[in-house]
PDB file of N, CA and C in Angstrom:
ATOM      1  N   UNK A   1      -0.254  -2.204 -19.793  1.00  0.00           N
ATOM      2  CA  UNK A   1      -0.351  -1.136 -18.817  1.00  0.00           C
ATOM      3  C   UNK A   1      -1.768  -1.134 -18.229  1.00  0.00           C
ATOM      4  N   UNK A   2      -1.763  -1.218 -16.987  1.00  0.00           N
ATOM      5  CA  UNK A   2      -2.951  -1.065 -16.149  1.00  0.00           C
ATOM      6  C   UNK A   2      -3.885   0.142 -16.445  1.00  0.00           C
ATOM      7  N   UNK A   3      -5.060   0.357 -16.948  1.00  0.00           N
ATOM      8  CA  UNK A   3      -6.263   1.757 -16.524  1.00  0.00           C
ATOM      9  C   UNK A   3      -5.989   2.295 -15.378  1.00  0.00           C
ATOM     10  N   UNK A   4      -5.790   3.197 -14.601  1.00  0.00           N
ATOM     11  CA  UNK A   4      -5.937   3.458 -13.223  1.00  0.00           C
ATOM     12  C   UNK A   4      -7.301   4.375 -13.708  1.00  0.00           C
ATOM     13  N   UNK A   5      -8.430   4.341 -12.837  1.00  0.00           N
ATOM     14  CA  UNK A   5      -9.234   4.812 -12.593  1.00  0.00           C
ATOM     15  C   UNK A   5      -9.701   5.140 -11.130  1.00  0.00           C
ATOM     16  N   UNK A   6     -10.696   6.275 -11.410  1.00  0.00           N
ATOM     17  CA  UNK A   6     -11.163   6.807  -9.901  1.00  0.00           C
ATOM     18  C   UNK A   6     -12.037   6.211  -9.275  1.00  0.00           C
ATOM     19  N   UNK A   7     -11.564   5.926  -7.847  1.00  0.00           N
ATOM     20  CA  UNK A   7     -12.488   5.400  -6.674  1.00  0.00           C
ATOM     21  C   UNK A   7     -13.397   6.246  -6.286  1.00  0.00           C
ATOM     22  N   UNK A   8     -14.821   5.494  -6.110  1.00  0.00           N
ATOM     23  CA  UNK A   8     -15.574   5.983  -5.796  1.00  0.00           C
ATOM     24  C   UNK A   8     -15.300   5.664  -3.927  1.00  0.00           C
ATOM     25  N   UNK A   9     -16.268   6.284  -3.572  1.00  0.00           N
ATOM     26  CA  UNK A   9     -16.525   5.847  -1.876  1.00  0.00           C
ATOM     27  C   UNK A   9     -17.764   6.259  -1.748  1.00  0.00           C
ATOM     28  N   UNK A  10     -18.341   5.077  -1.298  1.00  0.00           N
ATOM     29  CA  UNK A  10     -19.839   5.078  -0.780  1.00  0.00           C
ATOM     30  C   UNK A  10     -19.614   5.425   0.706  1.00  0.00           C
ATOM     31  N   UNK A  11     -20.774   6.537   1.104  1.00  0.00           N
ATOM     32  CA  UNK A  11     -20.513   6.984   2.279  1.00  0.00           C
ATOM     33  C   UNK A  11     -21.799   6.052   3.433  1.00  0.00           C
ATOM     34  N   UNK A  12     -21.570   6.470   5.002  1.00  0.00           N
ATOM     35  CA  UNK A  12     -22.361   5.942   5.185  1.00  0.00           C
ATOM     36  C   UNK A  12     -23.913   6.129   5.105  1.00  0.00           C
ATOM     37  N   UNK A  13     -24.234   7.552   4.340  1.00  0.00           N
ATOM     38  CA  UNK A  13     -25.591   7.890   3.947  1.00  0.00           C
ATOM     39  C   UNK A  13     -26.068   7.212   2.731  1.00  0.00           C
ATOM     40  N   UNK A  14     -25.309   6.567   2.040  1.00  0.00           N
ATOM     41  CA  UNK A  14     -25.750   5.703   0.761  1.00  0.00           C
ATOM     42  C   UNK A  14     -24.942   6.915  -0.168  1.00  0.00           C
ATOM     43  N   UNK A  15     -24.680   7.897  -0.010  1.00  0.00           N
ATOM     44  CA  UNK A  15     -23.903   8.815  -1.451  1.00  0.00           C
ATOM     45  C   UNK A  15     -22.850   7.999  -1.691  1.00  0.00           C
ATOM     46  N   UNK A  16     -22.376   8.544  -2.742  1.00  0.00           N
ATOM     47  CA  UNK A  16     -20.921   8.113  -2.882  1.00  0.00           C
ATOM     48  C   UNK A  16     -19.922   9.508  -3.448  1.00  0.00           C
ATOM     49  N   UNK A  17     -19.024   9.587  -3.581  1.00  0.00           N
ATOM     50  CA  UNK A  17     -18.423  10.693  -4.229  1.00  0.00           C
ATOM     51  C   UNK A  17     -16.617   9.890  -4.438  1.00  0.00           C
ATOM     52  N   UNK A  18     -15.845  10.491  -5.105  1.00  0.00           N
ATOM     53  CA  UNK A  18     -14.816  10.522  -5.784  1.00  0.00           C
ATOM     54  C   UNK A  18     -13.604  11.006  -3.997  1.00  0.00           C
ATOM     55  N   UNK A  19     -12.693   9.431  -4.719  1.00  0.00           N
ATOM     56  CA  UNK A  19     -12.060   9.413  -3.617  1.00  0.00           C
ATOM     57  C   UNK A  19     -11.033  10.289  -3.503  1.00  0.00           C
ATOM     58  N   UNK A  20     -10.772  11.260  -2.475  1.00  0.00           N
ATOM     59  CA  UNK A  20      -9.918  11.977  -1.671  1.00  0.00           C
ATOM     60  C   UNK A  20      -8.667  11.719  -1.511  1.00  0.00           C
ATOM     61  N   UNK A  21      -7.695  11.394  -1.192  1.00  0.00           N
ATOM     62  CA  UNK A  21      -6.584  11.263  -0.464  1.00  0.00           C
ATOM     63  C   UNK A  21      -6.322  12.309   0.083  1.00  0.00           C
ATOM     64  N   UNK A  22      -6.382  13.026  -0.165  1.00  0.00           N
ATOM     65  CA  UNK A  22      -6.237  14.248   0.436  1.00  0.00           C
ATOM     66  C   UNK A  22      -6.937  15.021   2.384  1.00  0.00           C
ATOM     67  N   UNK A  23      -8.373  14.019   2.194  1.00  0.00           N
ATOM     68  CA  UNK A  23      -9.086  14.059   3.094  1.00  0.00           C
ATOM     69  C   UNK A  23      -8.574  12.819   4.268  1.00  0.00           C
ATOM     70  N   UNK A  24      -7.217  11.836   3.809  1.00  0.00           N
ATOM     71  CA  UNK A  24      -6.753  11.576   4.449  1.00  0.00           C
ATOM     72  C   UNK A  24      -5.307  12.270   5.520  1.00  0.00           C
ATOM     73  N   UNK A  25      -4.894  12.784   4.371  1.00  0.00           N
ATOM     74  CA  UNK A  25      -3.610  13.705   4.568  1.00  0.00           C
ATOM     75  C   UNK A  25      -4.155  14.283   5.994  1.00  0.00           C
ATOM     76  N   UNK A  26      -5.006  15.472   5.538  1.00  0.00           N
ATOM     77  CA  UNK A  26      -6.020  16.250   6.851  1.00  0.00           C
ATOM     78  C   UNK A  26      -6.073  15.818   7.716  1.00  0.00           C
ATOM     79  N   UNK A  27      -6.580  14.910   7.885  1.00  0.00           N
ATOM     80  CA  UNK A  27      -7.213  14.131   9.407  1.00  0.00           C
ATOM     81  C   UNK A  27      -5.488  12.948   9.700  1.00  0.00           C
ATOM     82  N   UNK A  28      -4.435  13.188   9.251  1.00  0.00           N
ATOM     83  CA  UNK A  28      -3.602  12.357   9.834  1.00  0.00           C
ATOM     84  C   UNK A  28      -2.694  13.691  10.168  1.00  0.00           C
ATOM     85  N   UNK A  29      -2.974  14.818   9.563  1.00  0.00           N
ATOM     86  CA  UNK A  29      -1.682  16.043  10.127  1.00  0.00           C
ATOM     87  C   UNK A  29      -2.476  16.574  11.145  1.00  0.00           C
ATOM     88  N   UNK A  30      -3.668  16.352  11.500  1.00  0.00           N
ATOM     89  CA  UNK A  30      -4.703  16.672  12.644  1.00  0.00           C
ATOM     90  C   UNK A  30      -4.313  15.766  13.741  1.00  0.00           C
ATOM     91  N   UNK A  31      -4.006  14.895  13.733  1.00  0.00           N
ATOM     92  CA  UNK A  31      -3.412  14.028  14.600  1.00  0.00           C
ATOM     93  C   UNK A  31      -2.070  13.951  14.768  1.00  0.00           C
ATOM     94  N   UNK A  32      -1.417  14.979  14.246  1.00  0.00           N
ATOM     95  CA  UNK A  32       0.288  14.730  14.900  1.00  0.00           C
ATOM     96  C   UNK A  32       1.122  14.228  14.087  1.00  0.00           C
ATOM     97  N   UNK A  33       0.763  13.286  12.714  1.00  0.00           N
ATOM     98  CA  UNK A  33       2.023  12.865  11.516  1.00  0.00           C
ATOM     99  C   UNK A  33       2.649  14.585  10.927  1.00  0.00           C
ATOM    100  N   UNK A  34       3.651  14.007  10.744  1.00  0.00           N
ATOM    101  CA  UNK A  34       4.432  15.107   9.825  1.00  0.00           C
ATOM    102  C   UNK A  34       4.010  14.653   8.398  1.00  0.00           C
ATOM    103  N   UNK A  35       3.927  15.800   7.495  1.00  0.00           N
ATOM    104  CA  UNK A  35       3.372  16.003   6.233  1.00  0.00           C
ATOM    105  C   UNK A  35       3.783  15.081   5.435  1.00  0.00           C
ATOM    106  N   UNK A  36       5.613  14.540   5.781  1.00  0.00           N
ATOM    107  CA  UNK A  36       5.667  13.440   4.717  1.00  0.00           C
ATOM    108  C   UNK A  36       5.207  11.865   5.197  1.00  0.00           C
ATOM    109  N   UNK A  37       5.078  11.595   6.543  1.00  0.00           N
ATOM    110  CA  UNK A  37       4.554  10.571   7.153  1.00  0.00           C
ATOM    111  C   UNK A  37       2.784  10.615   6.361  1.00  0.00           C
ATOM    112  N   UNK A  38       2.029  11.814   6.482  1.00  0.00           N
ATOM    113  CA  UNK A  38       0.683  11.769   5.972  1.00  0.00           C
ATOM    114  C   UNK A  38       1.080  11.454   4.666  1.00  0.00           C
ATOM    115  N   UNK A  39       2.001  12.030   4.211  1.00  0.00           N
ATOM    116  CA  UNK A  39       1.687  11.866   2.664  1.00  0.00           C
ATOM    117  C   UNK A  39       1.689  10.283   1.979  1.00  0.00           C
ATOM    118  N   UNK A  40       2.582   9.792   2.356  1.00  0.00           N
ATOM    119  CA  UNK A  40       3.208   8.094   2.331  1.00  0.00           C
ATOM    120  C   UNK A  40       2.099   7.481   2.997  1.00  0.00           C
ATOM    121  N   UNK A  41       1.366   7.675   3.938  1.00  0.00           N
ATOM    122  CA  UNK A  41       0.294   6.881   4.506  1.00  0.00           C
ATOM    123  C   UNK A  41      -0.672   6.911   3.616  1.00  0.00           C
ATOM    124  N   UNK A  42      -1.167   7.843   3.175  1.00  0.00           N
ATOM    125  CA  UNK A  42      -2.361   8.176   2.273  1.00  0.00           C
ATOM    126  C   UNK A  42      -1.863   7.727   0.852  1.00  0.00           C
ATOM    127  N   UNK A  43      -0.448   7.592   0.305  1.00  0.00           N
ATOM    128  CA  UNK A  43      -0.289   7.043  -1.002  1.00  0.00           C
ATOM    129  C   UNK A  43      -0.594   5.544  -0.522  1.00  0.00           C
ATOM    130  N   UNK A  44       0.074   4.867   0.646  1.00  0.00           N
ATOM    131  CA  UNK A  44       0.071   3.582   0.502  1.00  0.00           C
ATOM    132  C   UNK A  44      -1.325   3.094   0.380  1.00  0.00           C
ATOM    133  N   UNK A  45      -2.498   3.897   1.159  1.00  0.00           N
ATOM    134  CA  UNK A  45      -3.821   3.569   1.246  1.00  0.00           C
ATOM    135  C   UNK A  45      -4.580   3.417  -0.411  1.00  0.00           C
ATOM    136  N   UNK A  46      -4.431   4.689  -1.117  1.00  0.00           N
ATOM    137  CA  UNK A  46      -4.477   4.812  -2.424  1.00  0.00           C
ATOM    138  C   UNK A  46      -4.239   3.419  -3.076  1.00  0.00           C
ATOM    139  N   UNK A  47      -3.094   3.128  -2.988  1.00  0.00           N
ATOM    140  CA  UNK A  47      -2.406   2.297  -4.345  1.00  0.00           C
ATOM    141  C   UNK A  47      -3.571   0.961  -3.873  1.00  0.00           C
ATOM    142  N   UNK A  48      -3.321   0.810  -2.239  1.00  0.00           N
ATOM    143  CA  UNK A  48      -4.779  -0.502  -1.860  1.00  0.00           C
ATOM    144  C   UNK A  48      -5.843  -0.392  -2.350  1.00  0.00           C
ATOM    145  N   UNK A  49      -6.220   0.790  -2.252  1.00  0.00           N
ATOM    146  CA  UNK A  49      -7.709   1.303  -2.700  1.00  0.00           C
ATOM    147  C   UNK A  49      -7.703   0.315  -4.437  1.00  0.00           C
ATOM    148  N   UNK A  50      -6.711   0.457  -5.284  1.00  0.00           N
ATOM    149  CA  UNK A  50      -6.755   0.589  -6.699  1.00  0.00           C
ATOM    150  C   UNK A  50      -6.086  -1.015  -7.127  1.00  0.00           C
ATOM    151  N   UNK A  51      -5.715  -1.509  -6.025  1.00  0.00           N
ATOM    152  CA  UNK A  51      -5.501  -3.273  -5.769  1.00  0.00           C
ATOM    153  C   UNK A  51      -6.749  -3.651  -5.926  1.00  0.00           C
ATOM    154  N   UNK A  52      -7.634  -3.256  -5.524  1.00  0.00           N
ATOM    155  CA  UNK A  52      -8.434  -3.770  -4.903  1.00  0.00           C
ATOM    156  C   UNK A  52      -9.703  -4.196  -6.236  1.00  0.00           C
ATOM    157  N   UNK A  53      -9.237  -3.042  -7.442  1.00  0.00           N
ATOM    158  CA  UNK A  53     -10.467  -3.081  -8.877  1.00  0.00           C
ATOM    159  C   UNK A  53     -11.806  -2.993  -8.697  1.00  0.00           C
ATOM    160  N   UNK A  54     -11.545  -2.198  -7.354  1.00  0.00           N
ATOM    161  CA  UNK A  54     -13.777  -1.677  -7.441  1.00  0.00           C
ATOM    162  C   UNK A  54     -13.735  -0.608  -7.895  1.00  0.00           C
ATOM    163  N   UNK A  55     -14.688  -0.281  -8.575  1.00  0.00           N
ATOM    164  CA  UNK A  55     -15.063   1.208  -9.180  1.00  0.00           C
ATOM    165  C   UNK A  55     -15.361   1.843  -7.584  1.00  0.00           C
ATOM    166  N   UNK A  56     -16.204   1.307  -6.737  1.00  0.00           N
ATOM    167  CA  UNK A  56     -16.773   1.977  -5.648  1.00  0.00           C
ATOM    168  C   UNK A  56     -16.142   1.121  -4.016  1.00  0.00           C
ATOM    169  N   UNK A  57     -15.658   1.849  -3.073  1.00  0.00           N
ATOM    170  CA  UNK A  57     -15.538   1.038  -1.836  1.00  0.00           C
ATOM    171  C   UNK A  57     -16.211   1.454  -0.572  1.00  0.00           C
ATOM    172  N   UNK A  58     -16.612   0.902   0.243  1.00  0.00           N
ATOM    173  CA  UNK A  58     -17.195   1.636   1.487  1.00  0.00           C
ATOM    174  C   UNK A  58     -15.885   2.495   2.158  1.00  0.00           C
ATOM    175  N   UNK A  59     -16.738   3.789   2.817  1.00  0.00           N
ATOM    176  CA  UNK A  59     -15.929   4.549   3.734  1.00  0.00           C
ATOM    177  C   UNK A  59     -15.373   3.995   4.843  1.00  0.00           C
ATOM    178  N   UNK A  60     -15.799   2.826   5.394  1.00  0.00           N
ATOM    179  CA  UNK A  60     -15.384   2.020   6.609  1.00  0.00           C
ATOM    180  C   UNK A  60     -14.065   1.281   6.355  1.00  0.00           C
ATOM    181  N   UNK A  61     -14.093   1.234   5.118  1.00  0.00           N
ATOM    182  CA  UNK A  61     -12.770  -0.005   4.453  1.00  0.00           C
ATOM    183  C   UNK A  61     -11.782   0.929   4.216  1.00  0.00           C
ATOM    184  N   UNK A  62     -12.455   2.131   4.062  1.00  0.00           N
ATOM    185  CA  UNK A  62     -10.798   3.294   4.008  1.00  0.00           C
ATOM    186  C   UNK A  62     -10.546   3.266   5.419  1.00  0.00           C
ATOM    187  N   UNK A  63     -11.828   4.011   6.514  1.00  0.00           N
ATOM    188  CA  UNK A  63     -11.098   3.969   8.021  1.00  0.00           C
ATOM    189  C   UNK A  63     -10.401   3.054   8.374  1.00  0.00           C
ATOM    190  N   UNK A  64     -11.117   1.704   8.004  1.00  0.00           N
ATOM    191  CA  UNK A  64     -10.028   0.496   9.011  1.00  0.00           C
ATOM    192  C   UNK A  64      -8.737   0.321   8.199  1.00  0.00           C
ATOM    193  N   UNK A  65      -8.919   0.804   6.828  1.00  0.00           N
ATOM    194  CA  UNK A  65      -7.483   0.878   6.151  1.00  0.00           C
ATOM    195  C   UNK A  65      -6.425   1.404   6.846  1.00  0.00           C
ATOM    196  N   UNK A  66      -7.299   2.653   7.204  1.00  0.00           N
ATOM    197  CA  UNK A  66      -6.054   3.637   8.202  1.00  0.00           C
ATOM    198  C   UNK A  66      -5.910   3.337   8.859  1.00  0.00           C
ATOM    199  N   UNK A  67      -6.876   3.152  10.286  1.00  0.00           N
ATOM    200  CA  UNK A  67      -6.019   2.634  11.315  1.00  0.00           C
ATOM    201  C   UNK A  67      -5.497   1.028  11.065  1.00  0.00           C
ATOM    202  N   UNK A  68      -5.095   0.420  10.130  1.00  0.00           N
ATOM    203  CA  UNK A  68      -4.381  -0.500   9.995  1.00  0.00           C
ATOM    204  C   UNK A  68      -3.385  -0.097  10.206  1.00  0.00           C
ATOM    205  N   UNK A  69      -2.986   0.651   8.831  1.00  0.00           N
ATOM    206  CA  UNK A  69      -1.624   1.141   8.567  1.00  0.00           C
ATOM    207  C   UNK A  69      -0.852   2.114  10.186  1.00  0.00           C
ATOM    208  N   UNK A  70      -1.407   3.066  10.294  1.00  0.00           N
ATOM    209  CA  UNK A  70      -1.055   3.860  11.328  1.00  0.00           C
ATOM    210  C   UNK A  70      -1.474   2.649  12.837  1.00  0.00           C
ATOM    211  N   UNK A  71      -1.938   1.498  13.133  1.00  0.00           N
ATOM    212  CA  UNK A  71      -1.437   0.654  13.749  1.00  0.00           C
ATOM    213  C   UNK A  71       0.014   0.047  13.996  1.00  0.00           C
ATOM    214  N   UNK A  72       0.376   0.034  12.301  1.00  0.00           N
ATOM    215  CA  UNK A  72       1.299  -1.021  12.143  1.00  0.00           C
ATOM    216  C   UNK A  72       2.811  -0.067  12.168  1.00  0.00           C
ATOM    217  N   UNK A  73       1.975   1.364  11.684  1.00  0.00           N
ATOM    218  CA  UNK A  73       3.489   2.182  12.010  1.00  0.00           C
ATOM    219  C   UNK A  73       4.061   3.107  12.749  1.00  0.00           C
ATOM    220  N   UNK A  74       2.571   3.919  13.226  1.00  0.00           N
ATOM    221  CA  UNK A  74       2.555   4.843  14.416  1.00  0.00           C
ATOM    222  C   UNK A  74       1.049   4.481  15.371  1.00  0.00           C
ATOM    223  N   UNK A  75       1.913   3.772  16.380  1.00  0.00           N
ATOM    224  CA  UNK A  75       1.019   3.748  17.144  1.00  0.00           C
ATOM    225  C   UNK A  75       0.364   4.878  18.078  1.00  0.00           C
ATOM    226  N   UNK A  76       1.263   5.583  18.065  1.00  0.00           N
ATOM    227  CA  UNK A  76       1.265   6.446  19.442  1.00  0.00           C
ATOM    228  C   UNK A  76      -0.504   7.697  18.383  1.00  0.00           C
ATOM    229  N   UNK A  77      -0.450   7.515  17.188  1.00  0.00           N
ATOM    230  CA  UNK A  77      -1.066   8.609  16.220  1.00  0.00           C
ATOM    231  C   UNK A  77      -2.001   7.724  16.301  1.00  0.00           C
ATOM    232  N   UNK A  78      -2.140   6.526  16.376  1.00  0.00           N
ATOM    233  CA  UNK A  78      -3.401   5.440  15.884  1.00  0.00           C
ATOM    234  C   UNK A  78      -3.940   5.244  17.384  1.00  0.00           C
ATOM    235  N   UNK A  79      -3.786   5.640  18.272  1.00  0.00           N
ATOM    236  CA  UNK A  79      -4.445   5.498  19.426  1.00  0.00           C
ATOM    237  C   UNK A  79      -5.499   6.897  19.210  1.00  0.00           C
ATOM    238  N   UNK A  80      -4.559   8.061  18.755  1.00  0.00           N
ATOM    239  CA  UNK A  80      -5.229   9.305  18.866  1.00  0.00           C
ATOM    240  C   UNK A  80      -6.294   9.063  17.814  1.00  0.00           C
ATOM    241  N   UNK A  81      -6.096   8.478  16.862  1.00  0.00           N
ATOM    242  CA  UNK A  81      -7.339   8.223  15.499  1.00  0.00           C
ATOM    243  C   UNK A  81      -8.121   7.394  15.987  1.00  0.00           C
ATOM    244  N   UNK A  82      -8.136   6.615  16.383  1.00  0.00           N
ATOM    245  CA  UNK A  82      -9.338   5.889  16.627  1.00  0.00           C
ATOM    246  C   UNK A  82     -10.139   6.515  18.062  1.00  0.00           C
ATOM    247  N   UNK A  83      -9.466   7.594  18.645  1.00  0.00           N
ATOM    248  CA  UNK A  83     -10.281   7.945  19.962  1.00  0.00           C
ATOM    249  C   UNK A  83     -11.115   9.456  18.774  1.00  0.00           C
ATOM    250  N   UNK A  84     -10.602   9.907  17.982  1.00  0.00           N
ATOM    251  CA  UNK A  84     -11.311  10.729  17.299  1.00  0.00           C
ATOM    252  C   UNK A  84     -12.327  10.215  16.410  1.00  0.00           C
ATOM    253  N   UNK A  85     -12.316   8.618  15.520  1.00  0.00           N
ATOM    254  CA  UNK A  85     -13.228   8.176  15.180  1.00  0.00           C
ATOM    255  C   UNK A  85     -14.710   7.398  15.965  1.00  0.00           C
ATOM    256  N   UNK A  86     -14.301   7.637  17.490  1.00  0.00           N
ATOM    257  CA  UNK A  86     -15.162   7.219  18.401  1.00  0.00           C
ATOM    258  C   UNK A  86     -16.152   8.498  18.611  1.00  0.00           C
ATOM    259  N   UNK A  87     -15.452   9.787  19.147  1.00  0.00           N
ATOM    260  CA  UNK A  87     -16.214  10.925  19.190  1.00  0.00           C
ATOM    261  C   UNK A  87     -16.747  12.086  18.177  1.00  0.00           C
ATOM    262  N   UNK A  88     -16.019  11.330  16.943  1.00  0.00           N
ATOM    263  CA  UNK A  88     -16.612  12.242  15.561  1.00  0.00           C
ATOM    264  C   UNK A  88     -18.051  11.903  15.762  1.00  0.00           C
ATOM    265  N   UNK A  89     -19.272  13.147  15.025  1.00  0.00           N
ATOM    266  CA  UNK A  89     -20.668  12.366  14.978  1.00  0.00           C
ATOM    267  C   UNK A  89     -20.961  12.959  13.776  1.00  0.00           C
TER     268      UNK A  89
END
């Protein structure tokens, strides 16, 4: 049986803190998914996150995670995410 342990995420200030999914959920029902579309997006991101066997990952590798996924399944939501990751500051 696999350890599952918690992801860290290094932010882009050099912190890091304990990974969210949740802070994905948010920002994809902010954009128009229905709760079980966020929810399934943010598990599938998760389980990658924990493929992946870093204790720590950059915050950029979760964003482009997302708009991968929400590329590959809602486009019409992944146009709106990436025009919000342009004007977030």
């Amino acid at each position: 049986m696999t350890k599952r342990y918690q992801v860290r995420v290094k932010k882009r200030d050099g912190t890091t803190e304990v990974f969210h999914p949740e802070k994905i959920i948010r920002v994809l029902l902010a954009a128009g998914l229905s709760e079980s579309d966020a929810l399934q997006t943010a598990q599938t991101i998760s389980q990658y996150l924990h493929s992946l066997h870093k204790k720590t990952v950059a915050s950029l590798l979760i964003r482009d995670r997302v708009q991968l996924e929400l590329d590959a399944r809602f486009p019409y939501t992944a146009g709106l995410y990436r025009w919000y990751q342009k004007t977030k500051v």
